[in-house]
Protein backbone atom coordinates (compact mmCIF):
# COMPACT_ATOMS: atom_id res chain seq x y z
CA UNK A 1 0.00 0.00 0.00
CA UNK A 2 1.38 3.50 -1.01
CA UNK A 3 0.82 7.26 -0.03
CA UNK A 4 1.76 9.68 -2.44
CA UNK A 5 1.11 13.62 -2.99
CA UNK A 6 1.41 15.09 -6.49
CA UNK A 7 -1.15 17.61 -7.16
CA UNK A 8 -0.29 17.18 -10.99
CA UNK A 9 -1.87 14.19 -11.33
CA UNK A 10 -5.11 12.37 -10.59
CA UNK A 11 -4.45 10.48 -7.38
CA UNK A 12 -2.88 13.57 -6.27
CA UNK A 13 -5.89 16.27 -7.37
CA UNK A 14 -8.28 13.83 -5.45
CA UNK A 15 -6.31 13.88 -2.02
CA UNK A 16 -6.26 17.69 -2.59
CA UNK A 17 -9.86 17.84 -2.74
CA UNK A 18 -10.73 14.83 0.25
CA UNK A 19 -8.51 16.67 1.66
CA UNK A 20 -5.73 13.29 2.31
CA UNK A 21 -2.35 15.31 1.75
CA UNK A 22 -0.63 13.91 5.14
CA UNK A 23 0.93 10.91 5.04
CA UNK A 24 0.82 10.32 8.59
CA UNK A 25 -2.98 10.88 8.89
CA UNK A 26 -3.93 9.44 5.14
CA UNK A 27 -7.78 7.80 5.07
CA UNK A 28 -6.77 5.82 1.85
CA UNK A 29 -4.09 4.86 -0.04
CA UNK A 30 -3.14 5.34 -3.79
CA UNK A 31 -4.66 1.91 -4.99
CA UNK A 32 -7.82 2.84 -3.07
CA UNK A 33 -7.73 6.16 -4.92
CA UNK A 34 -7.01 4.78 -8.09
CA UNK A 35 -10.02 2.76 -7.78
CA UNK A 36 -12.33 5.31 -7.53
CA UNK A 37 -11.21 7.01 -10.55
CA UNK A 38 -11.46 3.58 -12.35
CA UNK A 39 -14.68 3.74 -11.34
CA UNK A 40 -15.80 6.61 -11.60
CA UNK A 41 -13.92 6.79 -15.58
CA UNK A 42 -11.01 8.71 -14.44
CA UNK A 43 -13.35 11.92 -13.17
CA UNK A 44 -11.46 13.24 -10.39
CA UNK A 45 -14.39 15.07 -9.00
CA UNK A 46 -16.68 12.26 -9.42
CA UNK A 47 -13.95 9.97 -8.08
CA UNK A 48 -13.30 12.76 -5.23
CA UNK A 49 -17.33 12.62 -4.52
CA UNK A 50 -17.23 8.66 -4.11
CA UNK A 51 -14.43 8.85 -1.78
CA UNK A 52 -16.02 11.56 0.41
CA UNK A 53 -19.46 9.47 0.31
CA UNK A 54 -17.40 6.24 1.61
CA UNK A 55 -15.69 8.44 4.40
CA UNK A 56 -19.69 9.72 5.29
CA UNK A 57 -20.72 6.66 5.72
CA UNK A 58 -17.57 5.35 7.80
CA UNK A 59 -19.19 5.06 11.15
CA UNK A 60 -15.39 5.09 12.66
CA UNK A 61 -14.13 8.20 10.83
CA UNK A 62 -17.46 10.35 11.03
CA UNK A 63 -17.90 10.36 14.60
CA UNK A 64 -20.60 13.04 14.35
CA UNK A 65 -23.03 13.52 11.95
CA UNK A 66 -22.53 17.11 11.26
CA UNK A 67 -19.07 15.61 9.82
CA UNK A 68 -21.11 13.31 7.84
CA UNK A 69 -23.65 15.78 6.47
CA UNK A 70 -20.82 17.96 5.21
CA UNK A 71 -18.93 15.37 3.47
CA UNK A 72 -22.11 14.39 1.66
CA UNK A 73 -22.86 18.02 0.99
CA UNK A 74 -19.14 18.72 -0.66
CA UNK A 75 -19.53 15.08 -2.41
CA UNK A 76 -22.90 16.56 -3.60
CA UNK A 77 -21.75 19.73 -5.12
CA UNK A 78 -19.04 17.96 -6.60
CA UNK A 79 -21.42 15.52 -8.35
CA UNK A 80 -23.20 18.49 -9.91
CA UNK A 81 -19.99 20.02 -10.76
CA UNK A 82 -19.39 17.12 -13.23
CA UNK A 83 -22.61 16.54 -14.37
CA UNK A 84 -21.97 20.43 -15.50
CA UNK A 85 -19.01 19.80 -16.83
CA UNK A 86 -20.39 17.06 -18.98
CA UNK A 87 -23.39 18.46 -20.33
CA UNK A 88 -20.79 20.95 -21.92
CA UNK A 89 -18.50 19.41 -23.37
CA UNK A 90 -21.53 16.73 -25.25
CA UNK A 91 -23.73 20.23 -26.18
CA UNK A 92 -25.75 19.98 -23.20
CA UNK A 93 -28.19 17.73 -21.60
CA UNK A 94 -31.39 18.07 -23.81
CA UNK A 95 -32.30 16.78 -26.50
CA UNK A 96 -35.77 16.06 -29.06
CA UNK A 97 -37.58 13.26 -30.20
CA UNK A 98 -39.83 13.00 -32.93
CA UNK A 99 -42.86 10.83 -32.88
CA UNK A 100 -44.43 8.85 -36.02
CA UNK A 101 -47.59 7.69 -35.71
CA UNK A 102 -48.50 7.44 -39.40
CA UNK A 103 -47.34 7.02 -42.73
CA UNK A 104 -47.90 10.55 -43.40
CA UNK A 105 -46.38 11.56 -40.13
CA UNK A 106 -43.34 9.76 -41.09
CA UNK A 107 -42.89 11.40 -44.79
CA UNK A 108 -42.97 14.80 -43.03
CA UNK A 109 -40.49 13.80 -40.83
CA UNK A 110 -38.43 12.68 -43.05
CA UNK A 111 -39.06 16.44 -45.39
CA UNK A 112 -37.73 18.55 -42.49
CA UNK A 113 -34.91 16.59 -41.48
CA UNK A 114 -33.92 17.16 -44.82
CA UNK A 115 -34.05 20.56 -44.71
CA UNK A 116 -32.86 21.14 -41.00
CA UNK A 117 -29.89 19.29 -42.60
CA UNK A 118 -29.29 21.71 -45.78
């Protein structure tokens, strides 16, 4: 098991956001870390925001539950950070469906994707 702190790269970016940057006093080490961001596809927020969830919920760490509630909170806003993040970079999170119900239906479809496309 290892402990290391470089803020240049993923492990590091999500001990600088638990925050886990003391060795002495580290809650997980680098394969746990890693793990998250395998799970969570390499996100560091959304890999941050699992690892503050499993800390929450760590009856041994989070002696009070005002500890708890703020972990969850930060995990939270993290959470929506990404989802943010996301819907940006894919155009945003909407999108429209067209419904057929007829053969007529479907030939106008078909006429105005044609001309939405040029």
């Amino acid at each position: 098991m290892t402990f290391t702190y470089d803020p240049t790269d993923q492990i590091g970016r999500v001990r600088m956001n638990i925050p886990d940057k003391v060795e002495a006093d580290a809650f997980w080490t680098d394969e746990e870390i890693q793990a998250f961001l395998d799970q969570e596809d390499s996100n560091v927020k959304r890999a941050t925001a699992a690892a503050l969830e499993a800390m929450a919920s760590d009856e041994a760490y989070v002696q009070k539950q005002a500890v708890s509630r703020a972990l969850l909170e930060r995990a939270k806003l993290l959470r929506e950070q990404a989802d943010l993040a996301d819907a940006g970079e894919e155009g945003g999170a909407f999108d429209v469906a067209e419904m057929v119900h007829d053969d007529f239906s479907a030939r106008e479809r078909i006429a105005k994707e044609a001309q939405r496309d040029g």
